[in-house]
PDB file of N, CA and C in Angstrom:
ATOM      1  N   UNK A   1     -13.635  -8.184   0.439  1.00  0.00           N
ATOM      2  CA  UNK A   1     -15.009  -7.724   0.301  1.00  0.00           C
ATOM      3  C   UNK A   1     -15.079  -6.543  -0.661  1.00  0.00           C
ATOM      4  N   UNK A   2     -14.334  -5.339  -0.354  1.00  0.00           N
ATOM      5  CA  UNK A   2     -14.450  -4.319  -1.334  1.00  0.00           C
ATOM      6  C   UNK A   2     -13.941  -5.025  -2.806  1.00  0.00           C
ATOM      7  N   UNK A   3     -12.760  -5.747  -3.088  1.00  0.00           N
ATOM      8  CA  UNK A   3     -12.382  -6.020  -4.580  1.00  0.00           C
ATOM      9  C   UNK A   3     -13.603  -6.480  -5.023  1.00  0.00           C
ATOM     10  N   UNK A   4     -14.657  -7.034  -4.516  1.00  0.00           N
ATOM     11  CA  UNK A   4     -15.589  -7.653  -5.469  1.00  0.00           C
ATOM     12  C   UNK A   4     -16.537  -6.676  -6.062  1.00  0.00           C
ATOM     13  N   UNK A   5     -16.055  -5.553  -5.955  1.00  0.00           N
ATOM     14  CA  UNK A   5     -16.963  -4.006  -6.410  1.00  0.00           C
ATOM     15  C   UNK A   5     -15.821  -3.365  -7.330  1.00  0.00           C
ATOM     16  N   UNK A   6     -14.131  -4.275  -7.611  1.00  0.00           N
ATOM     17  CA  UNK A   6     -13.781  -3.689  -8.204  1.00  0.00           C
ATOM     18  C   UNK A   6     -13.707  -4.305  -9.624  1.00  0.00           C
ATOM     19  N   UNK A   7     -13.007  -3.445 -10.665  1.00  0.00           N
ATOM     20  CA  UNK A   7     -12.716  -4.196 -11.949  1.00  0.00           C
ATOM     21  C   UNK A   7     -11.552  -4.992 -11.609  1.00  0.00           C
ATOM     22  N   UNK A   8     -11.235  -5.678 -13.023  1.00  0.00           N
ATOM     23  CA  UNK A   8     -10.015  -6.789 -13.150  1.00  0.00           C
ATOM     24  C   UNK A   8      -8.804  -5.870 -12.984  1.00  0.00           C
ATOM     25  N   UNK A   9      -8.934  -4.666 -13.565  1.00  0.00           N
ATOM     26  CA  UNK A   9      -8.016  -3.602 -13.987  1.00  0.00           C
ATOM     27  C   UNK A   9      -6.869  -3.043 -12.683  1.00  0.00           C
ATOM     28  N   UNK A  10      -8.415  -2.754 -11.677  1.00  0.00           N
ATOM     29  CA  UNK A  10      -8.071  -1.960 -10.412  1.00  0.00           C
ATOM     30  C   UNK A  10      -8.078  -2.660  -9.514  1.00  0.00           C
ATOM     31  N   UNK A  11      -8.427  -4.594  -9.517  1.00  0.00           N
ATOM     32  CA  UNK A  11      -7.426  -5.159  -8.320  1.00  0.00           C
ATOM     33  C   UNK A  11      -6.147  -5.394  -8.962  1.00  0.00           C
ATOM     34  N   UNK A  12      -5.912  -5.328 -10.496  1.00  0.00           N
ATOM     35  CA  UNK A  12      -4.690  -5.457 -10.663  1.00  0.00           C
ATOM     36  C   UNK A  12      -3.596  -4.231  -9.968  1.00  0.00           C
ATOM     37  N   UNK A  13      -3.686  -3.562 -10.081  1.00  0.00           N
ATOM     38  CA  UNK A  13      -3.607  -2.122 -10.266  1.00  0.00           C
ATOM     39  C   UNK A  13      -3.317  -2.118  -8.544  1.00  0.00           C
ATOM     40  N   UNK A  14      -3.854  -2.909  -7.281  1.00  0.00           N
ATOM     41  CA  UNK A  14      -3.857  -2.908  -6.428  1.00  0.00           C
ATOM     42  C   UNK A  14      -2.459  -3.630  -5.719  1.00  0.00           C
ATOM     43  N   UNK A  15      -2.957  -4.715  -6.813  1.00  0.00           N
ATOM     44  CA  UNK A  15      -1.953  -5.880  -6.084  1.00  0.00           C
ATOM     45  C   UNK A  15      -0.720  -5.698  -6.710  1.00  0.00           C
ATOM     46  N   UNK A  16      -0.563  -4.801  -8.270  1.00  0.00           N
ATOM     47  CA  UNK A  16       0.993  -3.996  -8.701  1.00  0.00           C
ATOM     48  C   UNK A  16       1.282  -3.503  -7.352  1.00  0.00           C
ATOM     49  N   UNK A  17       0.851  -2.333  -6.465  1.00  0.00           N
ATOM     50  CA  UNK A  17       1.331  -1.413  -5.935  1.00  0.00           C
ATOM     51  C   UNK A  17       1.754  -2.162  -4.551  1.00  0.00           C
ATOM     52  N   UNK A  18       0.866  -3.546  -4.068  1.00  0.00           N
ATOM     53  CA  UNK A  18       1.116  -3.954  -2.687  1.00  0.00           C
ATOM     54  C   UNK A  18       2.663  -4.304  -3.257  1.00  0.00           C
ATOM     55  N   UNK A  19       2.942  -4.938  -3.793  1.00  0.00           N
ATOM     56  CA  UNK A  19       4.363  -6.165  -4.516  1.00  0.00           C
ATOM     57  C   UNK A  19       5.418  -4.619  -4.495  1.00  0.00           C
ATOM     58  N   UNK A  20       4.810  -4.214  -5.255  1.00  0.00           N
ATOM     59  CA  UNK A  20       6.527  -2.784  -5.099  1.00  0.00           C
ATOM     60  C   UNK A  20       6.522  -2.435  -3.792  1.00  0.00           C
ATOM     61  N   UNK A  21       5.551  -2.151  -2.738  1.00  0.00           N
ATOM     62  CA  UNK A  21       5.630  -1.533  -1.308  1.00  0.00           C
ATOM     63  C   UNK A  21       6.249  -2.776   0.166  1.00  0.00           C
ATOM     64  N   UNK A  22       6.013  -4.103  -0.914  1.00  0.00           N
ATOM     65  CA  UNK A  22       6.538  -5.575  -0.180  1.00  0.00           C
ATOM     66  C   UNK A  22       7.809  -5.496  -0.473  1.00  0.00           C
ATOM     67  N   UNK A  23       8.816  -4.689   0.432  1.00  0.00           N
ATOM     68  CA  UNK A  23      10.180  -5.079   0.186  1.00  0.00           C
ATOM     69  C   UNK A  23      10.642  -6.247   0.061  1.00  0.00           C
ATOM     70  N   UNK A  24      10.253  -7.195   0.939  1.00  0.00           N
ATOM     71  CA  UNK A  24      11.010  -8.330   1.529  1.00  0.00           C
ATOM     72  C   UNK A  24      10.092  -9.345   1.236  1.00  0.00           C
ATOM     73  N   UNK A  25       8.753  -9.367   0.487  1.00  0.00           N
ATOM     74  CA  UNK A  25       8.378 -10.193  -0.546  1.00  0.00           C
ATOM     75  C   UNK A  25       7.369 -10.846   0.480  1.00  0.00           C
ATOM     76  N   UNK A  26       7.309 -10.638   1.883  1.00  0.00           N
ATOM     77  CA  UNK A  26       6.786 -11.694   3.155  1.00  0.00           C
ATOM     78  C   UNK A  26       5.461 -11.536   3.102  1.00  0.00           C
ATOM     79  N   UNK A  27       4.556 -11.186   1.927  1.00  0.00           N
ATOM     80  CA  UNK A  27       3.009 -10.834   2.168  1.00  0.00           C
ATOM     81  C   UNK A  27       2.341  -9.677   2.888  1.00  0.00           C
ATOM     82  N   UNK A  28       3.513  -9.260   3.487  1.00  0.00           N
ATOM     83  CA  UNK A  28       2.574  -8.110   4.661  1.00  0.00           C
ATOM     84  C   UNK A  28       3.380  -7.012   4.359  1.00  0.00           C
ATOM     85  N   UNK A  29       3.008  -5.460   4.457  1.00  0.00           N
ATOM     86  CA  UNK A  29       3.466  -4.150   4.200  1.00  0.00           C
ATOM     87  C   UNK A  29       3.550  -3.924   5.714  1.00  0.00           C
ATOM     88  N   UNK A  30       4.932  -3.483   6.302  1.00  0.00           N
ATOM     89  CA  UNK A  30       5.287  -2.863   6.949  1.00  0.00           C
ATOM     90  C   UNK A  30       5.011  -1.568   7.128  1.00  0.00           C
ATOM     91  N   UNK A  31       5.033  -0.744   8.581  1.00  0.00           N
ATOM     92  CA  UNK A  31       5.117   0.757   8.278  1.00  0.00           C
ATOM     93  C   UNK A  31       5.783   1.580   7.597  1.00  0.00           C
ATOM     94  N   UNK A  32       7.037   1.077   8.040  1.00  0.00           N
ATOM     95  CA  UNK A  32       8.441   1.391   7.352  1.00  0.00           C
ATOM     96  C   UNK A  32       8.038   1.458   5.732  1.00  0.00           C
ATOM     97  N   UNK A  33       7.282  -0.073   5.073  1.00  0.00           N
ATOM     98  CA  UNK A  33       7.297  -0.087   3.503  1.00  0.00           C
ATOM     99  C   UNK A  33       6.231   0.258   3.094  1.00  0.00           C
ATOM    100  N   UNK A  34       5.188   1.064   4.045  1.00  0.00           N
ATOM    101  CA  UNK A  34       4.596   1.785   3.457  1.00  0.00           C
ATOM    102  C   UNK A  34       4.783   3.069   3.213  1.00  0.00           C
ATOM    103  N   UNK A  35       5.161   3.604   4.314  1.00  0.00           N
ATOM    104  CA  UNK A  35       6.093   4.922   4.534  1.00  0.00           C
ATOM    105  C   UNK A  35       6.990   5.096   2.811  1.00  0.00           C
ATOM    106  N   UNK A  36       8.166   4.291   2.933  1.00  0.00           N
ATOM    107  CA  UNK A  36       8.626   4.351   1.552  1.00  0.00           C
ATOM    108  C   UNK A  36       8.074   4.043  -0.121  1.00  0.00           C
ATOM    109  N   UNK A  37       6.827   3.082   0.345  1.00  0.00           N
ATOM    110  CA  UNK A  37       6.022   3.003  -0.917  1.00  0.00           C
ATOM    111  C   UNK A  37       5.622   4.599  -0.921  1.00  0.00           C
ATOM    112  N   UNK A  38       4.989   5.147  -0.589  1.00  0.00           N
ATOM    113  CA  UNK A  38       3.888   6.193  -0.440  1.00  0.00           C
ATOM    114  C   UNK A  38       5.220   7.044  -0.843  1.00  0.00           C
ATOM    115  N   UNK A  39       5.817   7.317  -0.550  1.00  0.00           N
ATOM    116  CA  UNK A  39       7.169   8.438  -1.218  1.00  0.00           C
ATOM    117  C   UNK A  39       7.745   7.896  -2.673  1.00  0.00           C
ATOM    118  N   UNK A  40       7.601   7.176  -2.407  1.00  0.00           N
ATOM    119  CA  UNK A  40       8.297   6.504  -4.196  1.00  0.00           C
ATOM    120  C   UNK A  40       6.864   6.747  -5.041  1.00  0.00           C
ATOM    121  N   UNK A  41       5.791   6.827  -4.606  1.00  0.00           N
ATOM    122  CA  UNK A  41       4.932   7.309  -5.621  1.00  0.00           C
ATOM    123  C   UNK A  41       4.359   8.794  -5.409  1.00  0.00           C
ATOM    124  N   UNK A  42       5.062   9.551  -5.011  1.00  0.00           N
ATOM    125  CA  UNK A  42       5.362  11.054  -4.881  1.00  0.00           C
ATOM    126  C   UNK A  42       4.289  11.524  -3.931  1.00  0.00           C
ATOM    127  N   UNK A  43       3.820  10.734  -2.754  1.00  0.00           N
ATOM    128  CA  UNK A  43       2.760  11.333  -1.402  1.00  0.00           C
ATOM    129  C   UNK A  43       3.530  11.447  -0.768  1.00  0.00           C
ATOM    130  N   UNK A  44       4.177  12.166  -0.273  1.00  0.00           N
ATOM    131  CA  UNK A  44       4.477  13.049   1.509  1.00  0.00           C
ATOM    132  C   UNK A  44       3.597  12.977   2.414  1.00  0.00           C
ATOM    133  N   UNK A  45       3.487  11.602   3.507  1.00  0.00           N
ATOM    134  CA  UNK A  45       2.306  11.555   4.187  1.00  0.00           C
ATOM    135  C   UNK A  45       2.882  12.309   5.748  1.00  0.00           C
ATOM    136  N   UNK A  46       2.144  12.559   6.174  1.00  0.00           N
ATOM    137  CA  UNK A  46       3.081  12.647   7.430  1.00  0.00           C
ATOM    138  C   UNK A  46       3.047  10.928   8.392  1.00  0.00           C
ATOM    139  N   UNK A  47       3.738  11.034   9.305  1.00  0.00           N
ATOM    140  CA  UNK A  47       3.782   9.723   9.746  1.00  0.00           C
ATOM    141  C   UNK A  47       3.007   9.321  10.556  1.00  0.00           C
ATOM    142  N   UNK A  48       1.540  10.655  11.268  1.00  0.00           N
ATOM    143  CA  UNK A  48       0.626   9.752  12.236  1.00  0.00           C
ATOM    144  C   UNK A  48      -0.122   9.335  11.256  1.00  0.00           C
ATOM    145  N   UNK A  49      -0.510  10.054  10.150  1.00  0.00           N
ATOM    146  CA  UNK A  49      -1.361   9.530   9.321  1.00  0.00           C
ATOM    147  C   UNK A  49      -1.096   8.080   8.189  1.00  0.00           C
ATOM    148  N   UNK A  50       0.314   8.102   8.080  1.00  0.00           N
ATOM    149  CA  UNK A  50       0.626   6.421   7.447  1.00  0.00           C
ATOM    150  C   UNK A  50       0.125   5.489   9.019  1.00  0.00           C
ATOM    151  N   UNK A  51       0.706   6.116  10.008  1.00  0.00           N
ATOM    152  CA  UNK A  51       0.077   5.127  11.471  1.00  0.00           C
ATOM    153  C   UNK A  51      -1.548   5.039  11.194  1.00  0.00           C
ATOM    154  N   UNK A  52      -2.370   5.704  11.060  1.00  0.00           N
ATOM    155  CA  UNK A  52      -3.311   5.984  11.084  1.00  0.00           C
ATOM    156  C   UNK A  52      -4.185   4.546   9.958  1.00  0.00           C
ATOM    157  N   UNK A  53      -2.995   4.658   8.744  1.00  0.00           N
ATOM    158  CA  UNK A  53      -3.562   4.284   7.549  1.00  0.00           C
ATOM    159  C   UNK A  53      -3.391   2.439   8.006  1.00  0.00           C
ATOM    160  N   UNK A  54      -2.082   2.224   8.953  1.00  0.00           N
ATOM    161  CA  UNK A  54      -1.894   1.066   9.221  1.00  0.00           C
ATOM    162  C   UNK A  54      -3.244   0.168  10.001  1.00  0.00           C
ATOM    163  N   UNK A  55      -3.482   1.020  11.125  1.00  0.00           N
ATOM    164  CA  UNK A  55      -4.403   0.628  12.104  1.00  0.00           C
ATOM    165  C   UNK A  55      -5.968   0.941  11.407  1.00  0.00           C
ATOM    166  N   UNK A  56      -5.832   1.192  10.436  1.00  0.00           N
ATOM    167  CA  UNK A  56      -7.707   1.440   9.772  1.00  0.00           C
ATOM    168  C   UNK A  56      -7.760   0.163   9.078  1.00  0.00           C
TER     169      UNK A  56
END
């Protein structure tokens, strides 16, 4: 629903960042691979708030 408010650019731009945070390629982002996505692109989240980010 939201991509259809986005450009070509910034669902690209979306679906780059899901594929690097998909370790294991299975369609779905783990906590764990979000946790490590979010550090490989230099955010220090704390971890209720990656919980937080899972369950929203």
């Amino acid at each position: 629903v939201i991509a259809e408010h986005l450009s070509v650019e910034e669902v690209a731009g979306i679906k780059e960042m899901f594929s690097m945070m998909d370790s294991n390629n299975n369609g779905k982002i783990t906590l764990e691979e979000l946790k490590v996505g979010l550090h490989k692109i230099g955010h220090q989240v704390p971890d209720a708030d990656v919980q937080m980010l899972m369950e929203a």
